[in-house]
Every structure is written in C-alpha cells, then in structure tokens.
Protein backbone atom coordinates (compact mmCIF):
# COMPACT_ATOMS: atom_id res chain seq x y z
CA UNK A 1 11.35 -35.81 0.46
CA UNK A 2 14.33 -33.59 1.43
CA UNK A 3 17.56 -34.97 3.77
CA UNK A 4 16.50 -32.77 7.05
CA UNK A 5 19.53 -33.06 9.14
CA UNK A 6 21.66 -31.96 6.31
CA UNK A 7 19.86 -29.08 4.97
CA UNK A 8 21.44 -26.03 6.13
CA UNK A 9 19.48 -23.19 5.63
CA UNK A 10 16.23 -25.17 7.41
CA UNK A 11 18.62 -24.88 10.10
CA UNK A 12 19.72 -21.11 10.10
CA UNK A 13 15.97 -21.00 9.49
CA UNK A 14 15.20 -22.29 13.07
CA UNK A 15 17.89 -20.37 15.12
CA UNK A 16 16.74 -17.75 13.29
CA UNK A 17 13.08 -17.82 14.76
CA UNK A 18 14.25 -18.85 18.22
CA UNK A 19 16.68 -16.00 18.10
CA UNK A 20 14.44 -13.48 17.38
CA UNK A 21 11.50 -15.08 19.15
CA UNK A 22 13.94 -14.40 22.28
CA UNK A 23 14.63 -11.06 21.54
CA UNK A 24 10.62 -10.14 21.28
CA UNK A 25 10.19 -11.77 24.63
CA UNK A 26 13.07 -9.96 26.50
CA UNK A 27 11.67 -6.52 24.59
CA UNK A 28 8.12 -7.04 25.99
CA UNK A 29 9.47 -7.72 29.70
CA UNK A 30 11.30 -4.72 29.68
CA UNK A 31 8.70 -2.62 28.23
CA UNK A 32 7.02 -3.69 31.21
CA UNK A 33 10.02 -2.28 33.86
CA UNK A 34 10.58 -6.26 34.69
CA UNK A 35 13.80 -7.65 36.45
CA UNK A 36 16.84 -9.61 34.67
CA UNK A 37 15.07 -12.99 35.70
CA UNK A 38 11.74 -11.88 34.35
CA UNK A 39 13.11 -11.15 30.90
CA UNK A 40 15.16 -14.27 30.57
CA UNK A 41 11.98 -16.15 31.46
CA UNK A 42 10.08 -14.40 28.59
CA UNK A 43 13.11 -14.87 26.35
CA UNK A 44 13.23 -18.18 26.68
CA UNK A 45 9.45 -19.62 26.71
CA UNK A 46 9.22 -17.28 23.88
CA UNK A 47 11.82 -18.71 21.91
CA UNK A 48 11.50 -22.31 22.92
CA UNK A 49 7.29 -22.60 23.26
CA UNK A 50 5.80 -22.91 19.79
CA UNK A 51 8.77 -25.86 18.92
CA UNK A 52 8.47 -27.36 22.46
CA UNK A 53 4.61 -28.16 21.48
CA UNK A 54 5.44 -29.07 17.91
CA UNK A 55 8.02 -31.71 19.41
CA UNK A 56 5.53 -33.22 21.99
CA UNK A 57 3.16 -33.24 19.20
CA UNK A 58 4.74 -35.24 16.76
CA UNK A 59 6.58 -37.36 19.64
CA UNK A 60 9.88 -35.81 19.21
CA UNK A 61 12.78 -35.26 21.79
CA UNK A 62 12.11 -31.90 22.86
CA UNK A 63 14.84 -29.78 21.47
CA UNK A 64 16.33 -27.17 23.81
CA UNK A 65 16.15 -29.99 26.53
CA UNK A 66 19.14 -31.54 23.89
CA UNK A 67 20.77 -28.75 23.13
CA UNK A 68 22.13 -26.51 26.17
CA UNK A 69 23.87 -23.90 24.04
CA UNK A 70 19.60 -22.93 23.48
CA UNK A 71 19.07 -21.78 26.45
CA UNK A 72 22.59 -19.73 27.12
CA UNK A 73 21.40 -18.05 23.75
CA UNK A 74 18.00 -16.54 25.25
CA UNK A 75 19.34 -15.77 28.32
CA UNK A 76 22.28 -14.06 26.33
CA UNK A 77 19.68 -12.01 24.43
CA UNK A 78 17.71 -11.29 27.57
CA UNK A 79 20.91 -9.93 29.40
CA UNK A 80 21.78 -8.10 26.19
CA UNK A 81 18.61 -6.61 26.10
CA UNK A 82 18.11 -5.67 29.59
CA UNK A 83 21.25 -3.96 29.88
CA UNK A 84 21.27 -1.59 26.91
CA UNK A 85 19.97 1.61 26.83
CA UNK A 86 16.18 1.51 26.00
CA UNK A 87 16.16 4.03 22.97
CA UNK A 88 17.50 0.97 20.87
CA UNK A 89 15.25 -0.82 21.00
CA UNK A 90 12.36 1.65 20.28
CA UNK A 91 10.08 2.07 17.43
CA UNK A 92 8.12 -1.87 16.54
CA UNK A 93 11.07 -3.56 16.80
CA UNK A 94 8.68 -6.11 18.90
CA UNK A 95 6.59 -6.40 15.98
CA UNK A 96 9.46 -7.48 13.32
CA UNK A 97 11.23 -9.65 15.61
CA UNK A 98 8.00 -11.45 15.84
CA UNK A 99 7.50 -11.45 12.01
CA UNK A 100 11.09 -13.08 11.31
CA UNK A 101 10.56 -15.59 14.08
CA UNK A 102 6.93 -16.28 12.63
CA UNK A 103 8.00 -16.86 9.03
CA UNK A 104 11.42 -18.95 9.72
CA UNK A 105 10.06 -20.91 12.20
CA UNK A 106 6.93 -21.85 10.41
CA UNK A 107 8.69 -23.47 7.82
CA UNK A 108 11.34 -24.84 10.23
CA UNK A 109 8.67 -26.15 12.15
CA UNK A 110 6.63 -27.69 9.06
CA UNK A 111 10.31 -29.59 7.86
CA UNK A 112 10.75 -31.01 10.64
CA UNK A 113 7.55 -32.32 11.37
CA UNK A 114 8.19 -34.04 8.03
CA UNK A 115 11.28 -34.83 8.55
CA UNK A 116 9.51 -37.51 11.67
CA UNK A 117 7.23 -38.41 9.25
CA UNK A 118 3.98 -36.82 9.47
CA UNK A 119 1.41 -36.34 6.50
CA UNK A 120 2.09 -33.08 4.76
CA UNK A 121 -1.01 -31.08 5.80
CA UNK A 122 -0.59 -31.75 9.84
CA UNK A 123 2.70 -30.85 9.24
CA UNK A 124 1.82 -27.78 7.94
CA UNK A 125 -0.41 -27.18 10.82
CA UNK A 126 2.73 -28.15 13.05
CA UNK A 127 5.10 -25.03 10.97
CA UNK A 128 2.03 -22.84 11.97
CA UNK A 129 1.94 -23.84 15.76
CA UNK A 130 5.94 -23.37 15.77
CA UNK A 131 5.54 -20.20 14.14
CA UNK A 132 2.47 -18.94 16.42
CA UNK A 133 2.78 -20.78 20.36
CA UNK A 134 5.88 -18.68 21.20
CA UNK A 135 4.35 -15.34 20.58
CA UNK A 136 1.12 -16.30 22.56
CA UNK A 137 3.09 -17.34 25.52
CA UNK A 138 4.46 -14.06 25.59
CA UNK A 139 1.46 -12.31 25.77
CA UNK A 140 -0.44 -14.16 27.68
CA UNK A 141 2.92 -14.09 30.76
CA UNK A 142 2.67 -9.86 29.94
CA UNK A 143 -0.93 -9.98 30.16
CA UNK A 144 -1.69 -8.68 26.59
CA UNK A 145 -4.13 -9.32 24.23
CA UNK A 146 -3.10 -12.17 22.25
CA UNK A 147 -2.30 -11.00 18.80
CA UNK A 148 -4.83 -14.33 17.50
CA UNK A 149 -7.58 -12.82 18.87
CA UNK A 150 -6.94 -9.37 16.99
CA UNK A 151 -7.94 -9.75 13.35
CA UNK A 152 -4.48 -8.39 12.26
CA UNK A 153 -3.22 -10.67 10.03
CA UNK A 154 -0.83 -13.68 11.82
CA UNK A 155 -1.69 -16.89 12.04
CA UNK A 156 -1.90 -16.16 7.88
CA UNK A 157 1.35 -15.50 7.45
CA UNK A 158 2.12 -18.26 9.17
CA UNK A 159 0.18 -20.80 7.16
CA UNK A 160 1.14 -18.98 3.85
CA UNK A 161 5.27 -19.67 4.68
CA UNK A 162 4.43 -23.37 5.61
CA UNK A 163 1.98 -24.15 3.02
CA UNK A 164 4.04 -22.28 0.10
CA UNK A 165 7.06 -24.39 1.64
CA UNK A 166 5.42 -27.51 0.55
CA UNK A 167 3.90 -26.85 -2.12
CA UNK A 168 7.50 -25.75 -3.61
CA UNK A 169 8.51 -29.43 -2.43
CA UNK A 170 6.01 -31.14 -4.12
CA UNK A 171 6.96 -29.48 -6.98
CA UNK A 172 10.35 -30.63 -7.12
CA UNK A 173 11.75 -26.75 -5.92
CA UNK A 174 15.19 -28.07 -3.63
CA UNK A 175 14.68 -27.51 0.39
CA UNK A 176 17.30 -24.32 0.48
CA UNK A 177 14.85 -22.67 -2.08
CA UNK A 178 11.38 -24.05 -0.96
CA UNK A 179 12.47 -22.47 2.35
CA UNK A 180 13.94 -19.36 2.13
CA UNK A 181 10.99 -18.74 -0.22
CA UNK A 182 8.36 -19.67 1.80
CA UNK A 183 9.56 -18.06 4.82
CA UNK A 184 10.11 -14.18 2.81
CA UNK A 185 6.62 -15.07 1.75
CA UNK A 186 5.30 -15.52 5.36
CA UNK A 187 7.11 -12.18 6.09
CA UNK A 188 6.42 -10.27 3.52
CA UNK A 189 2.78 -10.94 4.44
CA UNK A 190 3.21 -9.96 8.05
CA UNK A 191 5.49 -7.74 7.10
CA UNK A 192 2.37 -5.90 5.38
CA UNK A 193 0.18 -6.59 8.07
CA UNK A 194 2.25 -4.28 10.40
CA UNK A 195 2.88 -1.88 7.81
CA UNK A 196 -0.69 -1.17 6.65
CA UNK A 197 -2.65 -2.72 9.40
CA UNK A 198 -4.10 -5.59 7.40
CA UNK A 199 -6.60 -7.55 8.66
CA UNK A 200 -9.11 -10.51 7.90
CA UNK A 201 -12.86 -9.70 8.01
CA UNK A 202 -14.46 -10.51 11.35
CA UNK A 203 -17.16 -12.33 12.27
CA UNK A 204 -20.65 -10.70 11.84
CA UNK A 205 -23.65 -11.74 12.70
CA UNK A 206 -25.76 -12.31 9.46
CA UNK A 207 -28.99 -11.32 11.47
CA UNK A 208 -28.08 -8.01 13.47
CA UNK A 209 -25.21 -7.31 10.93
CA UNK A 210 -23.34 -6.60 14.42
C-alpha cells in the first residue's frame, strides 16, 4: 500500500514518539526525587515499550535492539532532564509529551505493522498498543494509576490517529499526508482531553444505577 522504508515523515513520526515518550518517563522519575539510573530506566522502557511489544507481536526484529543510537537518545534525554533545573519542566509538560508520543507513534506503529504485512484492522490495534504500552510502563514502574483505567480519554486518541491513518490510505490520501493527519487528529483529541478533562462514560450498573 505505501513504500514503508522510504516514507520519511512515518519515520520522523516514530522518533518523534520515542523521543518524547523518553522525555515523559525521565519527567515522572524525577518528579519522584529518583537517581540518574532511575530516570534513564524510565526513559528508556518508556520510549522503547509500546514498539518493543508491537515488534514481538507481529514477529519483527525488535527495533532499539538494531539500532544503538536508540538507546544513547533516552539516556541523553534522561541526563538532560535530570540535570536541569526543575522549574522547566513544570506545568503538564508530562501530559503533552505523552500526547505527541501517543499520536505519532500510533500511526508509526499501525505503518509498520503493515508494512510486515498484517491485515489492516490488527494493525490498527498494533498503532494503538505502540501508542499506549510505553505510557503504562511508566506508571505502573512510578506506581501510578494507569491513565487506562481513568476514563480520561487515551486509548481514543490513540485508535482515532491509527484508524483515520488508514482510512486516508484506503482512500488513496499519500502516506506523508495520511500520517501527519492522522497523528494531529490523535492529538488534537488528547490534546482536548487534557485541556477540558474529557472523558468516556463509565460503566454503570443498569440495576443500582451505581
């Protein structure tokens, strides 16, 4: 459907999310008063975690084990981080970091899976598990509720980038377009999420209304 290896933007698309996937991990181990080690750890199952499962999952070489300059890059971000004065890094940076890694890396994530030949709606599934996996690691390693349990809007925005990505494909949109569209979409959806606390109804018991 599109020439993956060649397409340049769904690769800015995935340092993109690992990048800022790192940087959400190193912010949540120092707003937890960890060590240099601890936030390089963070930074780097952050980044690397939701495209380490995709790539087991669709029985691809797992990436940042190919690719050593990965690594240096989170542990970069971690140092950078860690050594810079806390006030810059106030505010919800944490939050937006997450929402540009969750929209790039969706639709990075659903290309790919593509790209080794899987059906287009598991590969959708696989954009949302790139887009979502690294952000639960975090939280679960800080000990934080996981923001898929919350009924703030996430896994959503993930979906909506991946499945808008595809659906631009199939409709004959080219790959730089299809991706840079889906992935504002998936953002501007979180995006709104933070913003005005958006959420999805929750469950409710049709007998006790509770």
């Amino acid at each position: 459907m599109f020439d993956f290896d060649n397409a340049l933007i769904v690769r800015l698309l995935d340092l993109a999310g690992i990048g800022v996937f790192a940087l959400s991990g190193a912010l949540m181990a120092v707003r937890l008063r960890q060590t240099l080690v601890t936030a390089s750890f963070f930074a780097l199952l952050t980044g690397v975690g939701g495209g380490s499962v995709r790539d087991l999952l669709i029985g691809a070489p797992v990436f940042w084990v190919q690719d050593e300059a990965i690594s240096v890059v989170c542990i970069a971000i971690a140092l950078i981080v860690w050594s810079t004065p806390e006030r810059w890094w106030q505010g919800r940076l944490l939050e937006w970091a997450d929402a540009v890694g969750l929209a790039a890396y969706s639709v990075f994530g659903t290309a790919k899976a593509m790209a080794w030949g899987v059906p287009p709606m598991p590969a959708l599934l696989m954009g949302v598990i790139t887009g979502c996996v690294g952000g639960i690691i975090r939280d679960v390693l800080a000990g934080v509720p996981s923001i898929i349990v919350r009924p703030e809007i996430y896994v959503t925005a993930a979906a909506l980038a991946s499945g808008l990505f595809l659906l631009l494909l199939w409709l004959g949109v080219g790959t730089p377009f299809a991706a840079v569209i889906g992935a504002i979409a998936g953002f501007a959806l979180r995006g709104a999420a933070i913003r005005w606390s958006l959420a999805l109804p929750a469950y409710r018991d049709p007998k006790t209304g509770a």
